[in-house]
PDB file of N, CA and C in Angstrom:
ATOM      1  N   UNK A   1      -0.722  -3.936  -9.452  1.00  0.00           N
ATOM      2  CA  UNK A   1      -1.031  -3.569  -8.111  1.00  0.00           C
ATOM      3  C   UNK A   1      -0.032  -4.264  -7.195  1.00  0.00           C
ATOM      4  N   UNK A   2       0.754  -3.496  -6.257  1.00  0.00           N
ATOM      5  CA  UNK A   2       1.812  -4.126  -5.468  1.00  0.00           C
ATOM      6  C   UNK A   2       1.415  -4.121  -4.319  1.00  0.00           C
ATOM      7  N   UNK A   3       1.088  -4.771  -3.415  1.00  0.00           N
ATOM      8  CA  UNK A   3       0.900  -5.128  -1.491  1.00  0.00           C
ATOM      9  C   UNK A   3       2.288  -4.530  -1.232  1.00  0.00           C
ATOM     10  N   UNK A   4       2.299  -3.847   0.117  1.00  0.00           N
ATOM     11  CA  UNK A   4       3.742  -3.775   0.941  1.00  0.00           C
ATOM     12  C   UNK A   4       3.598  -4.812   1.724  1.00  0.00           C
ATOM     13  N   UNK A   5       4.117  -5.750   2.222  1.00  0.00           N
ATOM     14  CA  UNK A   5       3.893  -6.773   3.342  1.00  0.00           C
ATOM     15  C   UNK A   5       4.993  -6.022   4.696  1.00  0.00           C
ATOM     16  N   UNK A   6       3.998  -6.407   5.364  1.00  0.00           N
ATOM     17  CA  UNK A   6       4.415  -5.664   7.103  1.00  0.00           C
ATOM     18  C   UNK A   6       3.807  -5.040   7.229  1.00  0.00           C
ATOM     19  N   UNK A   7       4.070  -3.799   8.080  1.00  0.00           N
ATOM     20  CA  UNK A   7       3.717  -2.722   8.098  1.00  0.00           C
ATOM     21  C   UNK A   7       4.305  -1.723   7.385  1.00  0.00           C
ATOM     22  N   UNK A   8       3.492  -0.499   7.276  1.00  0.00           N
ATOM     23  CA  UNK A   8       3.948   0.943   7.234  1.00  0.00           C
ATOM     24  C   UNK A   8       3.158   1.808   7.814  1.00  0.00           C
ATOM     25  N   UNK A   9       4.241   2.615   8.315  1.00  0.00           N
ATOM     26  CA  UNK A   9       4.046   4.014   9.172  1.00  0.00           C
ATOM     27  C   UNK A   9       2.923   5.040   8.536  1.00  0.00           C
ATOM     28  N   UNK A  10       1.765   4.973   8.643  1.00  0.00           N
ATOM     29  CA  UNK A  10       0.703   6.014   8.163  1.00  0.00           C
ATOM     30  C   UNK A  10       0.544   7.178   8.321  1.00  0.00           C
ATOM     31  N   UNK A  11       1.988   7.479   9.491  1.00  0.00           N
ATOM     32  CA  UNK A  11       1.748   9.200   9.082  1.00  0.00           C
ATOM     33  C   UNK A  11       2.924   9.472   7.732  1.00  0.00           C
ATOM     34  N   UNK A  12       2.867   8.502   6.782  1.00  0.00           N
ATOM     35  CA  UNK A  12       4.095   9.064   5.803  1.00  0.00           C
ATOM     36  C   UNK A  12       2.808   9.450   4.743  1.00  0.00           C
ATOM     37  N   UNK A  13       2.980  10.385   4.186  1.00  0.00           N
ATOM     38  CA  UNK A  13       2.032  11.284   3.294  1.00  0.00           C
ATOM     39  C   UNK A  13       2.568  10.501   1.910  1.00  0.00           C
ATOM     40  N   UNK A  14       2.032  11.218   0.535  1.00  0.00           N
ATOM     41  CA  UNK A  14       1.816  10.797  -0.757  1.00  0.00           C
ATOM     42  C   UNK A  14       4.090  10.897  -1.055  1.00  0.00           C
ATOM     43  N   UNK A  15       4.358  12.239  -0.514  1.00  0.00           N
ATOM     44  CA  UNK A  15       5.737  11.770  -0.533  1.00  0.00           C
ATOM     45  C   UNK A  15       6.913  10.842  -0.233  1.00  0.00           C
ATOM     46  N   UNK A  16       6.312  10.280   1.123  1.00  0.00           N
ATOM     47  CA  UNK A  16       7.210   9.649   1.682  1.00  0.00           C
ATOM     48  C   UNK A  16       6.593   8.034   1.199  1.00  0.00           C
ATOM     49  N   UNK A  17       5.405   8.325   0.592  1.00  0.00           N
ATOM     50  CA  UNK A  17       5.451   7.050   0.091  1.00  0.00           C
ATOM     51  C   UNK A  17       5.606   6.533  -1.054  1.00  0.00           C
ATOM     52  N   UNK A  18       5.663   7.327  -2.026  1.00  0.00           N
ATOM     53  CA  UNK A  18       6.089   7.642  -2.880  1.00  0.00           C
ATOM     54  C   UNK A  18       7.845   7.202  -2.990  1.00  0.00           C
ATOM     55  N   UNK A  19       8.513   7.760  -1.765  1.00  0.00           N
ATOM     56  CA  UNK A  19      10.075   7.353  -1.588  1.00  0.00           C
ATOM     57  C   UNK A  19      10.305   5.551  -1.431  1.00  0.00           C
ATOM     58  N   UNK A  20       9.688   5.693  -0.715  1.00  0.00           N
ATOM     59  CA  UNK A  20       9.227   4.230  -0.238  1.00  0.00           C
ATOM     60  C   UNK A  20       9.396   3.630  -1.384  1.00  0.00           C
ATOM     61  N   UNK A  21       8.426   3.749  -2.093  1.00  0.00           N
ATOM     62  CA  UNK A  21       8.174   2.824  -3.575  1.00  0.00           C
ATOM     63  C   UNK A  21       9.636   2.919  -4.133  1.00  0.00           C
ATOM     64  N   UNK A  22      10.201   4.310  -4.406  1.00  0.00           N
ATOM     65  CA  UNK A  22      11.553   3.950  -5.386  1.00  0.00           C
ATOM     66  C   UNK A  22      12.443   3.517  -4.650  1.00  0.00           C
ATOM     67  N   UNK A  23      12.781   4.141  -3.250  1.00  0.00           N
ATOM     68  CA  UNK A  23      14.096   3.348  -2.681  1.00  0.00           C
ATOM     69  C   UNK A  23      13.759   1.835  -2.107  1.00  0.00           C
ATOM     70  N   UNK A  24      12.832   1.788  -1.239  1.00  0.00           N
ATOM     71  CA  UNK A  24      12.628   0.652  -0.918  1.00  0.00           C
ATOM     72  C   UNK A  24      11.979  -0.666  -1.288  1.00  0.00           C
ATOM     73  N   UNK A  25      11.526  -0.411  -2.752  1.00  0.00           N
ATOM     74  CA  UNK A  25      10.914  -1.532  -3.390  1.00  0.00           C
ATOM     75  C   UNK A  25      11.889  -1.283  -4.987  1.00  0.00           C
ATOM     76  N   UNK A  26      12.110  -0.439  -5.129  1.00  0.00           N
ATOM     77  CA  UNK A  26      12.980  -0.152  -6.604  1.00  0.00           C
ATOM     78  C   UNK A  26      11.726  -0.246  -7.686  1.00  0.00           C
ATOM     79  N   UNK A  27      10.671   0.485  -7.757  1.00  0.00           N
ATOM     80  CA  UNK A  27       9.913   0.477  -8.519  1.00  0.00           C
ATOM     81  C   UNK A  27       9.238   1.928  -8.560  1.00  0.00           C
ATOM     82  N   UNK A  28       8.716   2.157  -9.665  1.00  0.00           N
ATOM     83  CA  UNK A  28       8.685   3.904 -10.015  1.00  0.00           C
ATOM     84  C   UNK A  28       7.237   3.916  -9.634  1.00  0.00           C
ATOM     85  N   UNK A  29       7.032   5.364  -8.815  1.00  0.00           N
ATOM     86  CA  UNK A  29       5.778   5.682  -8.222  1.00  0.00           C
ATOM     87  C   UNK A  29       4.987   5.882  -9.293  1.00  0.00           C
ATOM     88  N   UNK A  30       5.376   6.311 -10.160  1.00  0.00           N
ATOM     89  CA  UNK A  30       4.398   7.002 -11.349  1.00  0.00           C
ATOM     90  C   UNK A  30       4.005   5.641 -12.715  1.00  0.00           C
ATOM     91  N   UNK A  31       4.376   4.176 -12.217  1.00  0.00           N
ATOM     92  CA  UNK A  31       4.214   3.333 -13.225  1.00  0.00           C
ATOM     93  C   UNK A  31       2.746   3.153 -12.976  1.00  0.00           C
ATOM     94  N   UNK A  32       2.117   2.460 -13.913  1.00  0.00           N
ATOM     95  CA  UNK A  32       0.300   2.335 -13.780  1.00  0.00           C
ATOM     96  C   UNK A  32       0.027   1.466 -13.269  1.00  0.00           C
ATOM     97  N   UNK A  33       0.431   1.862 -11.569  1.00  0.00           N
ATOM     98  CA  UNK A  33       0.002   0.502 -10.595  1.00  0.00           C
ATOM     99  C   UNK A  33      -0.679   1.507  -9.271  1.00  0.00           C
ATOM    100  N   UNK A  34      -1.126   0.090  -8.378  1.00  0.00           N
ATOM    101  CA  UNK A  34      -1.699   0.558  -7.321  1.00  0.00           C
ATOM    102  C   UNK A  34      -0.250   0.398  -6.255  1.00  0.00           C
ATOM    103  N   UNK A  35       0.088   1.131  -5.287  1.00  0.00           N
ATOM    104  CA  UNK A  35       0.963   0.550  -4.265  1.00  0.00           C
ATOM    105  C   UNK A  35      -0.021   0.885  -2.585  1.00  0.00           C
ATOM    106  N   UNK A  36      -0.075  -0.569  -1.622  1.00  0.00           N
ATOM    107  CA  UNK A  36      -1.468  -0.650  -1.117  1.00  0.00           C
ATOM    108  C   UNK A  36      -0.049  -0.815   0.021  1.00  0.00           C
ATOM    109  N   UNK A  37      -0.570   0.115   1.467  1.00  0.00           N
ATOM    110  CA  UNK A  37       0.214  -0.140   2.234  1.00  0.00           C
ATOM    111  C   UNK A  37      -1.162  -0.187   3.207  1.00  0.00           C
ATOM    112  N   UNK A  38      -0.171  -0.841   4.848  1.00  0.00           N
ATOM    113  CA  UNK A  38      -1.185  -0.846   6.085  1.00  0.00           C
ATOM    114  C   UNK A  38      -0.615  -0.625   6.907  1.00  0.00           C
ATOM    115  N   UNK A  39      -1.006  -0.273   8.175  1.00  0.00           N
ATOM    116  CA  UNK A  39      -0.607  -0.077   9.449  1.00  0.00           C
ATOM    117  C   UNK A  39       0.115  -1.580  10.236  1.00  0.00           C
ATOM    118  N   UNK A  40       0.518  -0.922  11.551  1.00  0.00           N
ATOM    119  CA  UNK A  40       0.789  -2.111  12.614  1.00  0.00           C
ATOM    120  C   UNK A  40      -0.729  -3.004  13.154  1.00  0.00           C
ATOM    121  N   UNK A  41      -1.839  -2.222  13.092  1.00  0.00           N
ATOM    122  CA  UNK A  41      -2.506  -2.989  13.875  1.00  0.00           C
ATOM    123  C   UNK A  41      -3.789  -3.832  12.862  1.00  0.00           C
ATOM    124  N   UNK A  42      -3.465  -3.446  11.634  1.00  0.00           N
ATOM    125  CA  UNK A  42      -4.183  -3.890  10.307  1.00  0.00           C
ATOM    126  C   UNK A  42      -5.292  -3.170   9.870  1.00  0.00           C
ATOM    127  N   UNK A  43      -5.561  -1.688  10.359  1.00  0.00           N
ATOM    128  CA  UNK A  43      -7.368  -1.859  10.530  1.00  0.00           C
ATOM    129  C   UNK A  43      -7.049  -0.299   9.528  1.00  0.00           C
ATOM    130  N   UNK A  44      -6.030   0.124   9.019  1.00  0.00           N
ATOM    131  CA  UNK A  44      -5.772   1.466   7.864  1.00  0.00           C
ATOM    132  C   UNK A  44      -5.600   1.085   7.344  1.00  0.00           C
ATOM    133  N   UNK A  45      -6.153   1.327   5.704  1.00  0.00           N
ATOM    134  CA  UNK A  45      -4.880   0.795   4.427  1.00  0.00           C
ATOM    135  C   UNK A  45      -4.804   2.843   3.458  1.00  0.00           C
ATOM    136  N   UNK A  46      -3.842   2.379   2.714  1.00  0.00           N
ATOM    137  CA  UNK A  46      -3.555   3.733   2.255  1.00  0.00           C
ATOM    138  C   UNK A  46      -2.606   3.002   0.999  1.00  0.00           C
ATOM    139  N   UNK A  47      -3.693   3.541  -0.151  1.00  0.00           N
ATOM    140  CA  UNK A  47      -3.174   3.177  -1.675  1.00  0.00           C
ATOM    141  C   UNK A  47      -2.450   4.432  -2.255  1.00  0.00           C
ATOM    142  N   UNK A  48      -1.116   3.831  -2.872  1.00  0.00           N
ATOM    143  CA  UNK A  48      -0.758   5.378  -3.468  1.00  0.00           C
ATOM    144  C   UNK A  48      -1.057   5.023  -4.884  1.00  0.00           C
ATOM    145  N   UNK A  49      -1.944   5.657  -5.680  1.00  0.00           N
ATOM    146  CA  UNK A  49      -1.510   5.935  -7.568  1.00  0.00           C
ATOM    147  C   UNK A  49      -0.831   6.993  -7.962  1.00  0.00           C
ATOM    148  N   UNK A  50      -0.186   7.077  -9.164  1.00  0.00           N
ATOM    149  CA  UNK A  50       1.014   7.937  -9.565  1.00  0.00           C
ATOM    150  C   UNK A  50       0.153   8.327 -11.216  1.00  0.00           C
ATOM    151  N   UNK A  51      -0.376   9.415 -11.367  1.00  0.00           N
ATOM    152  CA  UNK A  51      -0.257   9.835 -12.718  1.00  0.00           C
ATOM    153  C   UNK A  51       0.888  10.443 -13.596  1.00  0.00           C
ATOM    154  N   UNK A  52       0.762  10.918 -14.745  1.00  0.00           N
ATOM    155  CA  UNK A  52       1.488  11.629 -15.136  1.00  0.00           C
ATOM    156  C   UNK A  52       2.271  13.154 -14.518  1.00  0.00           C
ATOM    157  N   UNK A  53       0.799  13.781 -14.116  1.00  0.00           N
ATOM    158  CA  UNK A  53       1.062  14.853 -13.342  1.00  0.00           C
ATOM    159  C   UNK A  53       0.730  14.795 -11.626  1.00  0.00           C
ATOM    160  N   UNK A  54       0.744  14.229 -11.028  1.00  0.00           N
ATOM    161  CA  UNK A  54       0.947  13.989  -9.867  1.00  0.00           C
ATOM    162  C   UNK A  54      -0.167  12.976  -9.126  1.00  0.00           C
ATOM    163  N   UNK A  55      -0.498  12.478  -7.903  1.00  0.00           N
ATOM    164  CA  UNK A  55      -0.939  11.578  -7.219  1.00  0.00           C
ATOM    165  C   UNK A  55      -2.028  11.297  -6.596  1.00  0.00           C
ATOM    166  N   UNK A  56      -2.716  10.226  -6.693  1.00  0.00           N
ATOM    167  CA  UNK A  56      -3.755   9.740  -5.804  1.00  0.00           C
ATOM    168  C   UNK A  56      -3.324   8.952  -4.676  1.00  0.00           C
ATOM    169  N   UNK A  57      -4.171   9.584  -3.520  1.00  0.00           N
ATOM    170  CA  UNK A  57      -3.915   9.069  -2.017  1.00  0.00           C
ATOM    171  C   UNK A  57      -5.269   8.116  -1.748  1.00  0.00           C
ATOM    172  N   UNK A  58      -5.476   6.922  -1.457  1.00  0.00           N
ATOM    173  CA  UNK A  58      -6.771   6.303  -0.956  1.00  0.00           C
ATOM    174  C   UNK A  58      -6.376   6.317   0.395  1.00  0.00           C
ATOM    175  N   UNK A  59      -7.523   6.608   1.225  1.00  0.00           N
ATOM    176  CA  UNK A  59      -7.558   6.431   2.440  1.00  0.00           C
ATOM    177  C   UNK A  59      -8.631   4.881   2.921  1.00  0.00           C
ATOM    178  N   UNK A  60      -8.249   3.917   3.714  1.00  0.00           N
ATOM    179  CA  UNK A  60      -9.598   3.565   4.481  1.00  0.00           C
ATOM    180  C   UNK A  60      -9.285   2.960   5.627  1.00  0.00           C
ATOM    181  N   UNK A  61     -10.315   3.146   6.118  1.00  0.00           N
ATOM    182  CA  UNK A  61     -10.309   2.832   8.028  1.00  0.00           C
ATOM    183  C   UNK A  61     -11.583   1.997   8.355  1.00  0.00           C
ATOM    184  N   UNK A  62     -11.055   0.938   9.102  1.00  0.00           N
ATOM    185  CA  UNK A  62     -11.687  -0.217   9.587  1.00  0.00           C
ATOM    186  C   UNK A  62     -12.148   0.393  11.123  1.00  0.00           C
ATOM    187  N   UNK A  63     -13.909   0.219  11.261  1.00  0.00           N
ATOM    188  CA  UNK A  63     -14.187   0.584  12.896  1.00  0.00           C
ATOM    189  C   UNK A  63     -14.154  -0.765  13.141  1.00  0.00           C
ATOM    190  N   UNK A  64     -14.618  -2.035  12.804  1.00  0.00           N
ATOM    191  CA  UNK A  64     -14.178  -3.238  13.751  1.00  0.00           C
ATOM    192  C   UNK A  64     -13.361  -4.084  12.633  1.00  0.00           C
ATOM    193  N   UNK A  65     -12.586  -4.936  13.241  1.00  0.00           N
ATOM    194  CA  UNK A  65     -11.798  -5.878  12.702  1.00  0.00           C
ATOM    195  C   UNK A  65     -10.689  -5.580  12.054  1.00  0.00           C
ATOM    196  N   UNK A  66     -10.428  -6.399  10.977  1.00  0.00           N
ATOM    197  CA  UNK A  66      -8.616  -6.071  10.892  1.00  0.00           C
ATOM    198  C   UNK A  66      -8.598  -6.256   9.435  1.00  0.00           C
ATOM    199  N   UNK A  67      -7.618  -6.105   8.610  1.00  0.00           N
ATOM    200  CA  UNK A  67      -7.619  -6.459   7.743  1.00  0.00           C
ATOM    201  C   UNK A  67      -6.496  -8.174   7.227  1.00  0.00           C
ATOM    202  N   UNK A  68      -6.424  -9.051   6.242  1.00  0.00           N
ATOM    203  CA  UNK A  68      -5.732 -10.083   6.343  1.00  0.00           C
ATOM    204  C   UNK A  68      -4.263  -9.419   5.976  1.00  0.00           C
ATOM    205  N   UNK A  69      -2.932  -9.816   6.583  1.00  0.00           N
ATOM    206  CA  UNK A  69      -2.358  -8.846   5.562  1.00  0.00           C
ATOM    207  C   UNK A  69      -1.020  -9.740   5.592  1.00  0.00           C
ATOM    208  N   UNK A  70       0.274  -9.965   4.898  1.00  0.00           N
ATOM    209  CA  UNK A  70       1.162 -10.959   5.155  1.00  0.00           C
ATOM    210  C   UNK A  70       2.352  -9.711   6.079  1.00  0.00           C
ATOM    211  N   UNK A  71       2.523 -10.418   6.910  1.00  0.00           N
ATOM    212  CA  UNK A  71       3.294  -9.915   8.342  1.00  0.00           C
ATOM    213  C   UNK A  71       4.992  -9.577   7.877  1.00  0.00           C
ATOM    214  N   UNK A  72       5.649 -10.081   7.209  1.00  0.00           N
ATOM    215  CA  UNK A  72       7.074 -10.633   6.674  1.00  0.00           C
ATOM    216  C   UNK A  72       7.730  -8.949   6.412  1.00  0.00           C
ATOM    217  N   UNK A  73       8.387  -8.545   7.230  1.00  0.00           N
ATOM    218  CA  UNK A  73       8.716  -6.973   7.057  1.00  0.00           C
ATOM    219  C   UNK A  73       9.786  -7.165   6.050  1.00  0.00           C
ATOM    220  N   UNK A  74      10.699  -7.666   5.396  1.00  0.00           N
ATOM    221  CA  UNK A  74      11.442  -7.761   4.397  1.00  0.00           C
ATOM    222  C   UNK A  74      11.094  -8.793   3.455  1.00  0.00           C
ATOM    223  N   UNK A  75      10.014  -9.053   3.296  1.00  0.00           N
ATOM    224  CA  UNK A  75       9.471  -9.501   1.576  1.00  0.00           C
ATOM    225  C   UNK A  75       9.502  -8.453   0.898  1.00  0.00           C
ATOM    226  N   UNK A  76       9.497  -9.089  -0.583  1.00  0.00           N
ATOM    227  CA  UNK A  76       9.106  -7.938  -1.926  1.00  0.00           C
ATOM    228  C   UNK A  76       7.697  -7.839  -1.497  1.00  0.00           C
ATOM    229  N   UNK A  77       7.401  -6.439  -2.232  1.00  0.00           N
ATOM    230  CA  UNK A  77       6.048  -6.193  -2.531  1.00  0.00           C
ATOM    231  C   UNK A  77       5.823  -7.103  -3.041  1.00  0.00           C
ATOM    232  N   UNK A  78       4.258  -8.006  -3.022  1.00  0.00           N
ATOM    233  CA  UNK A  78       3.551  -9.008  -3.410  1.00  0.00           C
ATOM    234  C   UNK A  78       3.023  -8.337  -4.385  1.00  0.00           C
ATOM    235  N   UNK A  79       3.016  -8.837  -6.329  1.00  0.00           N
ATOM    236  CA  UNK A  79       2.192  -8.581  -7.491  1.00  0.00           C
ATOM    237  C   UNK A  79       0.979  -9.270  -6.940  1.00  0.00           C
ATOM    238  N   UNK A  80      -0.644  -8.091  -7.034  1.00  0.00           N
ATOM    239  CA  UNK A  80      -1.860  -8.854  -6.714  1.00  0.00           C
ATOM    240  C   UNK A  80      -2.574  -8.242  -7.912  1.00  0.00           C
ATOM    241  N   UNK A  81      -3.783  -8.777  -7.747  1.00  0.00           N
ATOM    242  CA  UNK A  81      -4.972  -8.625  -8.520  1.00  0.00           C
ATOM    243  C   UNK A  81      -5.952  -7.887  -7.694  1.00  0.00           C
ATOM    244  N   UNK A  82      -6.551  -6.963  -8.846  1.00  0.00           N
ATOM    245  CA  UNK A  82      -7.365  -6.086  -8.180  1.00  0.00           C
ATOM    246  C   UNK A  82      -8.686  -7.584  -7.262  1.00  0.00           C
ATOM    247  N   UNK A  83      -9.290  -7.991  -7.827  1.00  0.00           N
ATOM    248  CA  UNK A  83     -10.046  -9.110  -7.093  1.00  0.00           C
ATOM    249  C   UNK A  83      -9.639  -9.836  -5.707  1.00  0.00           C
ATOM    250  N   UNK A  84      -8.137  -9.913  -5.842  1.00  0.00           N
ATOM    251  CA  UNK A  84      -7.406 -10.536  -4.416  1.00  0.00           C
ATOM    252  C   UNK A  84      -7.250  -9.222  -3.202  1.00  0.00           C
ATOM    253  N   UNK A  85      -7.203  -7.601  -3.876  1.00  0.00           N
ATOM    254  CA  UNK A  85      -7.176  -6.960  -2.911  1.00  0.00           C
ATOM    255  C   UNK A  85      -8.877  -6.292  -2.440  1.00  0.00           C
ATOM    256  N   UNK A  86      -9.734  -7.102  -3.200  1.00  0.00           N
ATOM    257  CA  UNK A  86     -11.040  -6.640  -2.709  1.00  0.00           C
ATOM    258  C   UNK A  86     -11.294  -8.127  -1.479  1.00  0.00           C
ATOM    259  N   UNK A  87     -10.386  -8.681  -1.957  1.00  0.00           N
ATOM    260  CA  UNK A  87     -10.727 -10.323  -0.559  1.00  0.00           C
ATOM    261  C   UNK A  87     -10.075  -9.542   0.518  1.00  0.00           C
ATOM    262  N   UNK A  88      -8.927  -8.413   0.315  1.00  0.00           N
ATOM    263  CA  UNK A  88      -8.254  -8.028   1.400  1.00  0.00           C
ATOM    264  C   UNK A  88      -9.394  -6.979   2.420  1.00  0.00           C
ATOM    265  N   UNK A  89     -10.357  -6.144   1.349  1.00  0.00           N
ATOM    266  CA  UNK A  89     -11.226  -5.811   2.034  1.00  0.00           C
ATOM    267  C   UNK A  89     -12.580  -6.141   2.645  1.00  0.00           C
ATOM    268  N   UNK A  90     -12.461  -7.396   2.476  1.00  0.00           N
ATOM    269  CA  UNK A  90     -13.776  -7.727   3.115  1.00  0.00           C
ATOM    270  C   UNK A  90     -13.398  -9.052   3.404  1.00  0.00           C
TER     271      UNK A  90
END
């Protein structure tokens, strides 16, 4: 499971994030991971999974509060644990 740290732009659909993953992290959309992105203001997250034959989109939206998220717009994706990204949701 990979974190994007910063932000990302949430109107980019399963493609553009998908691009994301290979050009801008150098890692293949379709490997058996989660890739967990968020907005500017913390309160969207949007998971991409990659099957064999094509993709899962998670959506979720925060009505109050924010989510914790590391700010650093040019870090690597952070390797997490599914358990560390359920601390991210609650």
């Amino acid at each position: 499971m990979y974190l994007a740290c910063g932000s990302t732009d949430m109107r980019k659909s399963i493609d553009g994030l998908a691009a994301l993953i290979k050009n801008g992290f150098d890692l293949d959309p379709f490997s058996p991971a989660l890739f967990v992105f968020c907005n500017r203001q913390r309160d969207k997250l949007k998971i991409l999974y990659g099957e064999h034959n094509g993709f899962w989109l998670y959506y979720r939206r925060r009505e109050r509060g924010t989510f914790r998220w590391p700010t650093d717009e040019n870090a690597a994706p952070l390797n997490i644990t599914r358990r560390q990204l359920r601390w991210l949701h609650e």
